[in-house]
N, C-alpha and C. Protein backbone atom coordinates (compact mmCIF):
# COMPACT_ATOMS: atom_id res chain seq x y z
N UNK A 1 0.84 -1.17 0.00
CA UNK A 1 0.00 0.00 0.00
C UNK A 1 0.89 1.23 0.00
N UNK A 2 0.59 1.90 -0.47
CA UNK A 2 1.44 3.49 -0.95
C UNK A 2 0.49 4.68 -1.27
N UNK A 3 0.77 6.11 -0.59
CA UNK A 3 0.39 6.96 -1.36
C UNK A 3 1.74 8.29 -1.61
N UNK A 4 0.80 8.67 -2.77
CA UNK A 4 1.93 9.59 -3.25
C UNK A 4 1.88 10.60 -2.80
N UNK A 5 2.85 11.58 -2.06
CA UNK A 5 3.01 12.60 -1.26
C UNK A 5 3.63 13.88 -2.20
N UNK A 6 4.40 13.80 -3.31
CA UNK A 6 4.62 14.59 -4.41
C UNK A 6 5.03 14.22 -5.07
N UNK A 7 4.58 15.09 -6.36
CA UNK A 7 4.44 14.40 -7.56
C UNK A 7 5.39 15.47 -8.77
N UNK A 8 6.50 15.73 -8.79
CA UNK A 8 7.48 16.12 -9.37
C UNK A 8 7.61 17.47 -9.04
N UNK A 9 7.50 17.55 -7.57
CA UNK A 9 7.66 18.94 -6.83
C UNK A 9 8.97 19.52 -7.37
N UNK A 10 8.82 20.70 -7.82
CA UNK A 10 9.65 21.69 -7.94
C UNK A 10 10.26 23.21 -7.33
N UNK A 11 9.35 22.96 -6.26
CA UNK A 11 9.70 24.49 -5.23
C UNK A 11 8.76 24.17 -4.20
N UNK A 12 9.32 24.83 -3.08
CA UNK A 12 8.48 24.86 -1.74
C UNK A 12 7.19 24.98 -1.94
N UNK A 13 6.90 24.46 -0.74
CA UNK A 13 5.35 24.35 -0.50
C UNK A 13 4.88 24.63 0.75
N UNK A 14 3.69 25.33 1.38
CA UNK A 14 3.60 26.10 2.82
C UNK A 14 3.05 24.40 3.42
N UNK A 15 3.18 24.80 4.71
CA UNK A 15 2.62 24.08 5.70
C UNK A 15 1.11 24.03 5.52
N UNK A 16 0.62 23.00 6.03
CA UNK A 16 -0.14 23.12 6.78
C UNK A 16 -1.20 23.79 7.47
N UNK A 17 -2.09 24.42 7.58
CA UNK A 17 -2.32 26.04 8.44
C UNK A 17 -3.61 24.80 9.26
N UNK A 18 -3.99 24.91 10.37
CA UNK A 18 -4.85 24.42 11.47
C UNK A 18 -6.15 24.60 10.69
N UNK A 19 -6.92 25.75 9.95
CA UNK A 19 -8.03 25.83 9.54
C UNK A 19 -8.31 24.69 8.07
N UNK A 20 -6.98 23.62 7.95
CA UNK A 20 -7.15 23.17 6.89
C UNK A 20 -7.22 21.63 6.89
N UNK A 21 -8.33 21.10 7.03
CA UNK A 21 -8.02 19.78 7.46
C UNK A 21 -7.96 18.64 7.05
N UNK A 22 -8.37 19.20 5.47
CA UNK A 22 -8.40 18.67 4.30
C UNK A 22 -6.96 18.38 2.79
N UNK A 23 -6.25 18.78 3.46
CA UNK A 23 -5.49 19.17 2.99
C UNK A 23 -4.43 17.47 2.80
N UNK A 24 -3.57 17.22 1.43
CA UNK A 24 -2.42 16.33 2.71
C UNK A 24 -3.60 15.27 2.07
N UNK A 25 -3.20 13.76 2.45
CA UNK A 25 -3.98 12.74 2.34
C UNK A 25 -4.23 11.73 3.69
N UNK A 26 -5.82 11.35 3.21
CA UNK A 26 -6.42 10.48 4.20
C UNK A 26 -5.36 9.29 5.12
N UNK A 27 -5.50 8.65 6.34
CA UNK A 27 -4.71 7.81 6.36
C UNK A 27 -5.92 6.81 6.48
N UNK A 28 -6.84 6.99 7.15
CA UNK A 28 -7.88 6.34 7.98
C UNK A 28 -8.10 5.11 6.44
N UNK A 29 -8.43 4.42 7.52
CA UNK A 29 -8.53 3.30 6.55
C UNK A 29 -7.65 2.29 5.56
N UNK A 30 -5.78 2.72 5.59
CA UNK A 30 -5.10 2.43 5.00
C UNK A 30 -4.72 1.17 5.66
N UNK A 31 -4.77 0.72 6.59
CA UNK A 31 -4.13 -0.54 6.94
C UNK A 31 -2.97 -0.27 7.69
N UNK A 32 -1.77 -0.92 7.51
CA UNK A 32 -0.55 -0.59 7.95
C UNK A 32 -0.32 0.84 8.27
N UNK A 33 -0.39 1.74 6.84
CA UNK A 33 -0.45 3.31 6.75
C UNK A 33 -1.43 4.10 7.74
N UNK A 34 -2.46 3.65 8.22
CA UNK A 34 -3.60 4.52 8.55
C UNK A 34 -3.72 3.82 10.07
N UNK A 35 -5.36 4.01 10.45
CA UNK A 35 -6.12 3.38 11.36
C UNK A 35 -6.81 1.57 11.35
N UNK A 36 -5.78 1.44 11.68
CA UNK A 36 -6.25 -0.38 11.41
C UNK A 36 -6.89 -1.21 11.85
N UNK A 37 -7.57 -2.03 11.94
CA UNK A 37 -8.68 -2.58 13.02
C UNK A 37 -8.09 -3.90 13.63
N UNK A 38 -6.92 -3.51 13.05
CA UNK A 38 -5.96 -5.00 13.64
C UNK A 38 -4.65 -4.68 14.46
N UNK A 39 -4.59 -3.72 15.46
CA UNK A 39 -3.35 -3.15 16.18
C UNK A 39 -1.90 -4.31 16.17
N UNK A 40 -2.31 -5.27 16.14
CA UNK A 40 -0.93 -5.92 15.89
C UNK A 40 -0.29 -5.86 14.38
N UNK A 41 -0.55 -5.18 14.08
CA UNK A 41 -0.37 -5.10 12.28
C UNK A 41 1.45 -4.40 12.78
N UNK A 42 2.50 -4.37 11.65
CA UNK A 42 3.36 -3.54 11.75
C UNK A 42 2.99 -2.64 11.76
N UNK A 43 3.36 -1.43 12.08
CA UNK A 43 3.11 -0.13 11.58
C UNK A 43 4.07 0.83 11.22
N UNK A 44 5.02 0.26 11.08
CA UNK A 44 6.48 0.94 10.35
C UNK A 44 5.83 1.20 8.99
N UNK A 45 5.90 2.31 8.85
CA UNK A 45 5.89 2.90 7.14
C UNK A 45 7.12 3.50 6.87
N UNK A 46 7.41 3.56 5.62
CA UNK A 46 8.61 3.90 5.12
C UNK A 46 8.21 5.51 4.08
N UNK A 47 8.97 6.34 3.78
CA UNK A 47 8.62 7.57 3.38
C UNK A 47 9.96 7.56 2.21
N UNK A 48 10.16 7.19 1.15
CA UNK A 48 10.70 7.44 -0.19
C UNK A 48 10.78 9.02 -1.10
N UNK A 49 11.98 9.10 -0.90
CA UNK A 49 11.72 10.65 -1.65
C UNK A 49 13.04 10.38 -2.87
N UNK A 50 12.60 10.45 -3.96
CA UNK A 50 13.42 10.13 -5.22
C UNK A 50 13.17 11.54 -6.23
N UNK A 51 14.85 11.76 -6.99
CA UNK A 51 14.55 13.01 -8.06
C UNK A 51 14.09 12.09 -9.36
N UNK A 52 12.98 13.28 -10.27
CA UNK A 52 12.70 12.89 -11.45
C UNK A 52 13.30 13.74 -12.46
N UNK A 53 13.97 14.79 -11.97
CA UNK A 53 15.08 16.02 -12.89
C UNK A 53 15.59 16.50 -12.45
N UNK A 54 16.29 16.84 -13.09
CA UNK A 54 17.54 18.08 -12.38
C UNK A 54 18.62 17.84 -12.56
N UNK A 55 19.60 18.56 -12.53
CA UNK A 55 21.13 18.45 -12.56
C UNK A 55 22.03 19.74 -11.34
N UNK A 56 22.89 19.38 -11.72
CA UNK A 56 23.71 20.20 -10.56
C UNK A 56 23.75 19.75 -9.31
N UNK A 57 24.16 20.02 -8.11
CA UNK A 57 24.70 19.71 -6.58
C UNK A 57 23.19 19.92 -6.25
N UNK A 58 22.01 18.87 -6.49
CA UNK A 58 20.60 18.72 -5.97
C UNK A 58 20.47 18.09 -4.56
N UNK A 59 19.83 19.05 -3.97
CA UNK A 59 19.09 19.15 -2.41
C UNK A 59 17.81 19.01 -2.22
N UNK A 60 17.28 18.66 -1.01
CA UNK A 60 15.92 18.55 -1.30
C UNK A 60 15.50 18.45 0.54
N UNK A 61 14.94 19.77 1.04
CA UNK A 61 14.72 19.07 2.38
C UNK A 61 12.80 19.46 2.44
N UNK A 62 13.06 18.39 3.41
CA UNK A 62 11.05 18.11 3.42
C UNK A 62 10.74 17.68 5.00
N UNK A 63 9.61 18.11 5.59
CA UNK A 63 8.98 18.38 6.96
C UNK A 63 7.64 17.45 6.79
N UNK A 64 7.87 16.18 7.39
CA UNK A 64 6.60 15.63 7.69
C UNK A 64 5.62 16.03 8.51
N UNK A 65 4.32 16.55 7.84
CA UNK A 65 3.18 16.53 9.01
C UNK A 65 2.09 15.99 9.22
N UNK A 66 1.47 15.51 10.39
CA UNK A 66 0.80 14.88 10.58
C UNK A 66 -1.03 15.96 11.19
N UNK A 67 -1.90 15.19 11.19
CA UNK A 67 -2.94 15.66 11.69
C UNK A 67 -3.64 15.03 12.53
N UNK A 68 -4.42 15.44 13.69
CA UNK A 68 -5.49 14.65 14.34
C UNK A 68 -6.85 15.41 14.62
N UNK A 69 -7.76 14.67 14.23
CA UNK A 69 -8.87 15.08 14.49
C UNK A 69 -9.29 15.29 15.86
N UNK A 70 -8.34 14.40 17.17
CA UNK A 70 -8.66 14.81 17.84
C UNK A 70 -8.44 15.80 18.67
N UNK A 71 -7.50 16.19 18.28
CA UNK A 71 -7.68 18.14 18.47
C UNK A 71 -7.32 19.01 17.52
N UNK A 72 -8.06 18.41 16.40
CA UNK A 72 -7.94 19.36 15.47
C UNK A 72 -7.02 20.47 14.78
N UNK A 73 -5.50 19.57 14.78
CA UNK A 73 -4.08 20.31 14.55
C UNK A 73 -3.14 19.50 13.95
N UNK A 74 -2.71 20.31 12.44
CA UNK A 74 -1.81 19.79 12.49
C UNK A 74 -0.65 20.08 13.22
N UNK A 75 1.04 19.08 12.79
CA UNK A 75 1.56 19.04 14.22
C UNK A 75 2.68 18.55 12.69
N UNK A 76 4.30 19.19 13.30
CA UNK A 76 5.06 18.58 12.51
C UNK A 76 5.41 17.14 13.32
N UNK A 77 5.85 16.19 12.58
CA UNK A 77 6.34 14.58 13.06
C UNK A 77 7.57 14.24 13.31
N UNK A 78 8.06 14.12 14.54
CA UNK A 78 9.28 14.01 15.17
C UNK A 78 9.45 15.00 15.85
N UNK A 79 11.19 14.85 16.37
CA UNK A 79 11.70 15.38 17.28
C UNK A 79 12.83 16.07 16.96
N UNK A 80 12.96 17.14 17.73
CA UNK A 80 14.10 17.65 17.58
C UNK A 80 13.93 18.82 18.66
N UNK A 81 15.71 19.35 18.77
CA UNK A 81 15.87 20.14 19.50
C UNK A 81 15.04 21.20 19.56
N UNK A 82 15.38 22.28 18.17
CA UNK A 82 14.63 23.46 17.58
C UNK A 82 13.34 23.25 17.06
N UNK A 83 12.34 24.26 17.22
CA UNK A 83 10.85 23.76 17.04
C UNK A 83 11.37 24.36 14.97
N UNK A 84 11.59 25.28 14.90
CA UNK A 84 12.29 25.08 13.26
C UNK A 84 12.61 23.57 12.48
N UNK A 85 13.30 22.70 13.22
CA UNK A 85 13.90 21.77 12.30
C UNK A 85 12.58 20.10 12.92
N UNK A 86 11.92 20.73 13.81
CA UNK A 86 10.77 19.49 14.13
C UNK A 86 10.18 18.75 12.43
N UNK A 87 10.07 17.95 12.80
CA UNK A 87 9.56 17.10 11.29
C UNK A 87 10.33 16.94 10.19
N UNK A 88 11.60 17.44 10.34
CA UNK A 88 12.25 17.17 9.00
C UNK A 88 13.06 15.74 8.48
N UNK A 89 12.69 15.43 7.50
CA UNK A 89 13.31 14.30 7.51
C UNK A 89 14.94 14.22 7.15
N UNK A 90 15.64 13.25 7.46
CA UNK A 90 17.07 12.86 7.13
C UNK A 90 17.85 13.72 8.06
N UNK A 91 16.98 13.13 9.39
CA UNK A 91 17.86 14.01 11.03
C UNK A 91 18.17 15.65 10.69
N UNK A 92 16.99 15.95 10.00
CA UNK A 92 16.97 17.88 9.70
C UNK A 92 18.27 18.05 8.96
N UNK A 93 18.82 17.41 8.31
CA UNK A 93 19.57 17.45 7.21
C UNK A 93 19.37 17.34 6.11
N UNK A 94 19.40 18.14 4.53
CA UNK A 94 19.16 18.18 3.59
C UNK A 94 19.63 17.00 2.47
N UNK A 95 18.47 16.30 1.96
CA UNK A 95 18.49 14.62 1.51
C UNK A 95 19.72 16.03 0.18
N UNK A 96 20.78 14.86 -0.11
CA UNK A 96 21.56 15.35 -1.17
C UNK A 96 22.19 14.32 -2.10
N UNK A 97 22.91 14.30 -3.00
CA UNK A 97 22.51 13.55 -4.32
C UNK A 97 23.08 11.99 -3.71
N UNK A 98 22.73 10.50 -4.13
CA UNK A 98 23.95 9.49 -3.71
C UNK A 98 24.45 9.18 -5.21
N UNK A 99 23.83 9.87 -6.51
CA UNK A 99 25.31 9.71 -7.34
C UNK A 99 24.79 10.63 -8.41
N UNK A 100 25.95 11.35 -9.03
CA UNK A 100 25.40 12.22 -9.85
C UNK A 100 23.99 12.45 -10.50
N UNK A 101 23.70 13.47 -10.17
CA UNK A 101 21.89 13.94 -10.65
C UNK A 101 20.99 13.08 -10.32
N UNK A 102 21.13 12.53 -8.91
CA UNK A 102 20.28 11.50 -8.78
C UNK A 102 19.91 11.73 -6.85
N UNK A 103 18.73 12.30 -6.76
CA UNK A 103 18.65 11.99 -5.37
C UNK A 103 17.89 10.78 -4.69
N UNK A 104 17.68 10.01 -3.55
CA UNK A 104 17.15 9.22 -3.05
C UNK A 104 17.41 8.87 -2.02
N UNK A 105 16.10 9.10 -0.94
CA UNK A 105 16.17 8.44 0.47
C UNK A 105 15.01 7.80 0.73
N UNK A 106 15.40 6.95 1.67
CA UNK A 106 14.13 6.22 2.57
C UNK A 106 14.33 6.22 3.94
N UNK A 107 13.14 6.49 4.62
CA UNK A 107 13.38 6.62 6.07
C UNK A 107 12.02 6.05 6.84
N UNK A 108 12.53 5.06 7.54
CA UNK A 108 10.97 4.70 8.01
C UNK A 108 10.40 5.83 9.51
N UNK A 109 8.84 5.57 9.37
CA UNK A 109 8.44 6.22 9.87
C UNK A 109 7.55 5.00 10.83
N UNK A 110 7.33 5.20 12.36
CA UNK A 110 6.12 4.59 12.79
C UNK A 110 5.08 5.63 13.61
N UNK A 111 4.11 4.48 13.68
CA UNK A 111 2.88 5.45 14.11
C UNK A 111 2.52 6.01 13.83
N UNK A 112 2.23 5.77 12.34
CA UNK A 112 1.35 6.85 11.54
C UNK A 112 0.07 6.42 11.88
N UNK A 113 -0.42 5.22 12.57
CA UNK A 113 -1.37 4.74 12.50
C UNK A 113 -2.98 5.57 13.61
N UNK A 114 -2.26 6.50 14.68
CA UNK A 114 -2.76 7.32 15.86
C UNK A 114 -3.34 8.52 14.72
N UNK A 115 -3.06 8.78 13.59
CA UNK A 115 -3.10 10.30 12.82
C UNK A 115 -4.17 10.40 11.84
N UNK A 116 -5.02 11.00 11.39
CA UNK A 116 -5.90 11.12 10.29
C UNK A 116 -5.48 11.06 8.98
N UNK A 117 -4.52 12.46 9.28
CA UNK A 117 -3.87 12.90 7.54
C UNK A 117 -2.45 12.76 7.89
N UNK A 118 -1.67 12.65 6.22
CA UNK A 118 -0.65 12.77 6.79
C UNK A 118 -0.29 14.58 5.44
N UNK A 119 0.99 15.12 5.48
CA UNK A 119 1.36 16.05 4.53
C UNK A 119 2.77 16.03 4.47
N UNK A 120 3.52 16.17 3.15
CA UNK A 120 5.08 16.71 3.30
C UNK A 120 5.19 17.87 2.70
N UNK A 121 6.06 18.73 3.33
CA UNK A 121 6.06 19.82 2.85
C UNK A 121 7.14 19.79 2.28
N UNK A 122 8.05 20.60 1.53
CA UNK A 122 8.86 20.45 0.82
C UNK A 122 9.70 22.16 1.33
N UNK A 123 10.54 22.37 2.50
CA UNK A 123 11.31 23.33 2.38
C UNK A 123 12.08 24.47 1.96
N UNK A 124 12.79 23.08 1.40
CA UNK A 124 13.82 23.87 0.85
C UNK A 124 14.35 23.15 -0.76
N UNK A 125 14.40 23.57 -1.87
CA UNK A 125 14.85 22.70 -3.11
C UNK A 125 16.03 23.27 -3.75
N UNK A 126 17.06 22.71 -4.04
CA UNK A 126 18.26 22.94 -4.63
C UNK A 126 18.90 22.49 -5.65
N UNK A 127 19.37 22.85 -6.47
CA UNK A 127 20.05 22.36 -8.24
C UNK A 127 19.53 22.92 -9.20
N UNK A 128 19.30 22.52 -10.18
CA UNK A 128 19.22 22.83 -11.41
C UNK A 128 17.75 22.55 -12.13
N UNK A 129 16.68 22.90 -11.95
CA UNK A 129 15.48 22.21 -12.56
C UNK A 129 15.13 20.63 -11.62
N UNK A 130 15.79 20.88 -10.65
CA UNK A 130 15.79 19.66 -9.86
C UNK A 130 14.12 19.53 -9.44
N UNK A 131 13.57 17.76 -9.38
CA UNK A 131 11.80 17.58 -9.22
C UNK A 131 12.00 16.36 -8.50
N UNK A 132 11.16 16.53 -7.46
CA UNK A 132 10.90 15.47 -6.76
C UNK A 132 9.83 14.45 -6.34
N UNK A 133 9.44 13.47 -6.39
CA UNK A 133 8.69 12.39 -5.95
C UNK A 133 8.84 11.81 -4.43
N UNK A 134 7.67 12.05 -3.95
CA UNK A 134 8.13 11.54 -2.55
C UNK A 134 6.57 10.11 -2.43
N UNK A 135 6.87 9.14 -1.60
CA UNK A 135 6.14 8.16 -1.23
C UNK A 135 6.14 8.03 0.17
N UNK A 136 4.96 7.14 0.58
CA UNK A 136 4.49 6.62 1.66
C UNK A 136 4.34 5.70 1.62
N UNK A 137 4.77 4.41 2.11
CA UNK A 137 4.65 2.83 1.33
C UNK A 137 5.10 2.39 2.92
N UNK A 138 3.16 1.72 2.78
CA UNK A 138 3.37 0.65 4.19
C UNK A 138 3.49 -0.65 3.94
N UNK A 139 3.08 -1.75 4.71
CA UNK A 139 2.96 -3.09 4.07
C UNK A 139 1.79 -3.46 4.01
């Protein structure tokens, strides 16, 4: 099971804002990914962010967020020192190429399963016409 979180992003994208709750995709109902009716299920999801263009010294940093209906907020995902670098993925370090013009990471995520929606935002983007694809792929 997978959903697609962006789809040949090319420049930042805002957060989130609390009045939006629609925003970002469903989890409820995904199984592994979502609200499951089977709590022993894994719930490690994995979050894939791969380039589809670009050239040059390509960067790419992105802020997972999550939502709950039950208090009605989103909330960036994880931890960190600075409330700035909360949710970012690749330990708030900027995912950067592993071989010429080519970016790609995976980082698992758990407990997505407590959350409604999930969203990535996309920071910060760097290189040349550089585009990105990011995934959500549970089991």
């Amino acid at each position: 099971m997978q959903i697609q979180l962006l789809s040949g992003a090319v420049a930042t994208n805002s957060p989130p804002t609390a009045g939006s709750p629609t925003v970002g995709f469903s989890l409820t109902g995904m199984g592994a990914l979502g609200q499951s009716q089977r709590p022993e299920r894994d719930t490690t999801s994995a979050i894939v962010v791969k380039s589809t263009a670009g050239s040059g010294t390509m960067t790419v940093t992105c802020r997972l967020w999550v939502y709950s209906s039950a208090i009605s907020e989103w909330m960036p995902y994880g931890t960190h020192a600075t409330a700035a670098s909360k949710g970012l993925l690749n330990e708030a370090n900027a995912i950067g190429e592993v071989a010429s013009d080519s970016l790609l990471h995976a980082e698992l995520v758990n407990g997505l399963h407590h959350f409604d929606r999930v969203y990535l935002e996309v920071t910060a983007i760097g290189g040349t016409s550089t585009a990105v694809d990011a995934y959500l792929i549970g089991r």
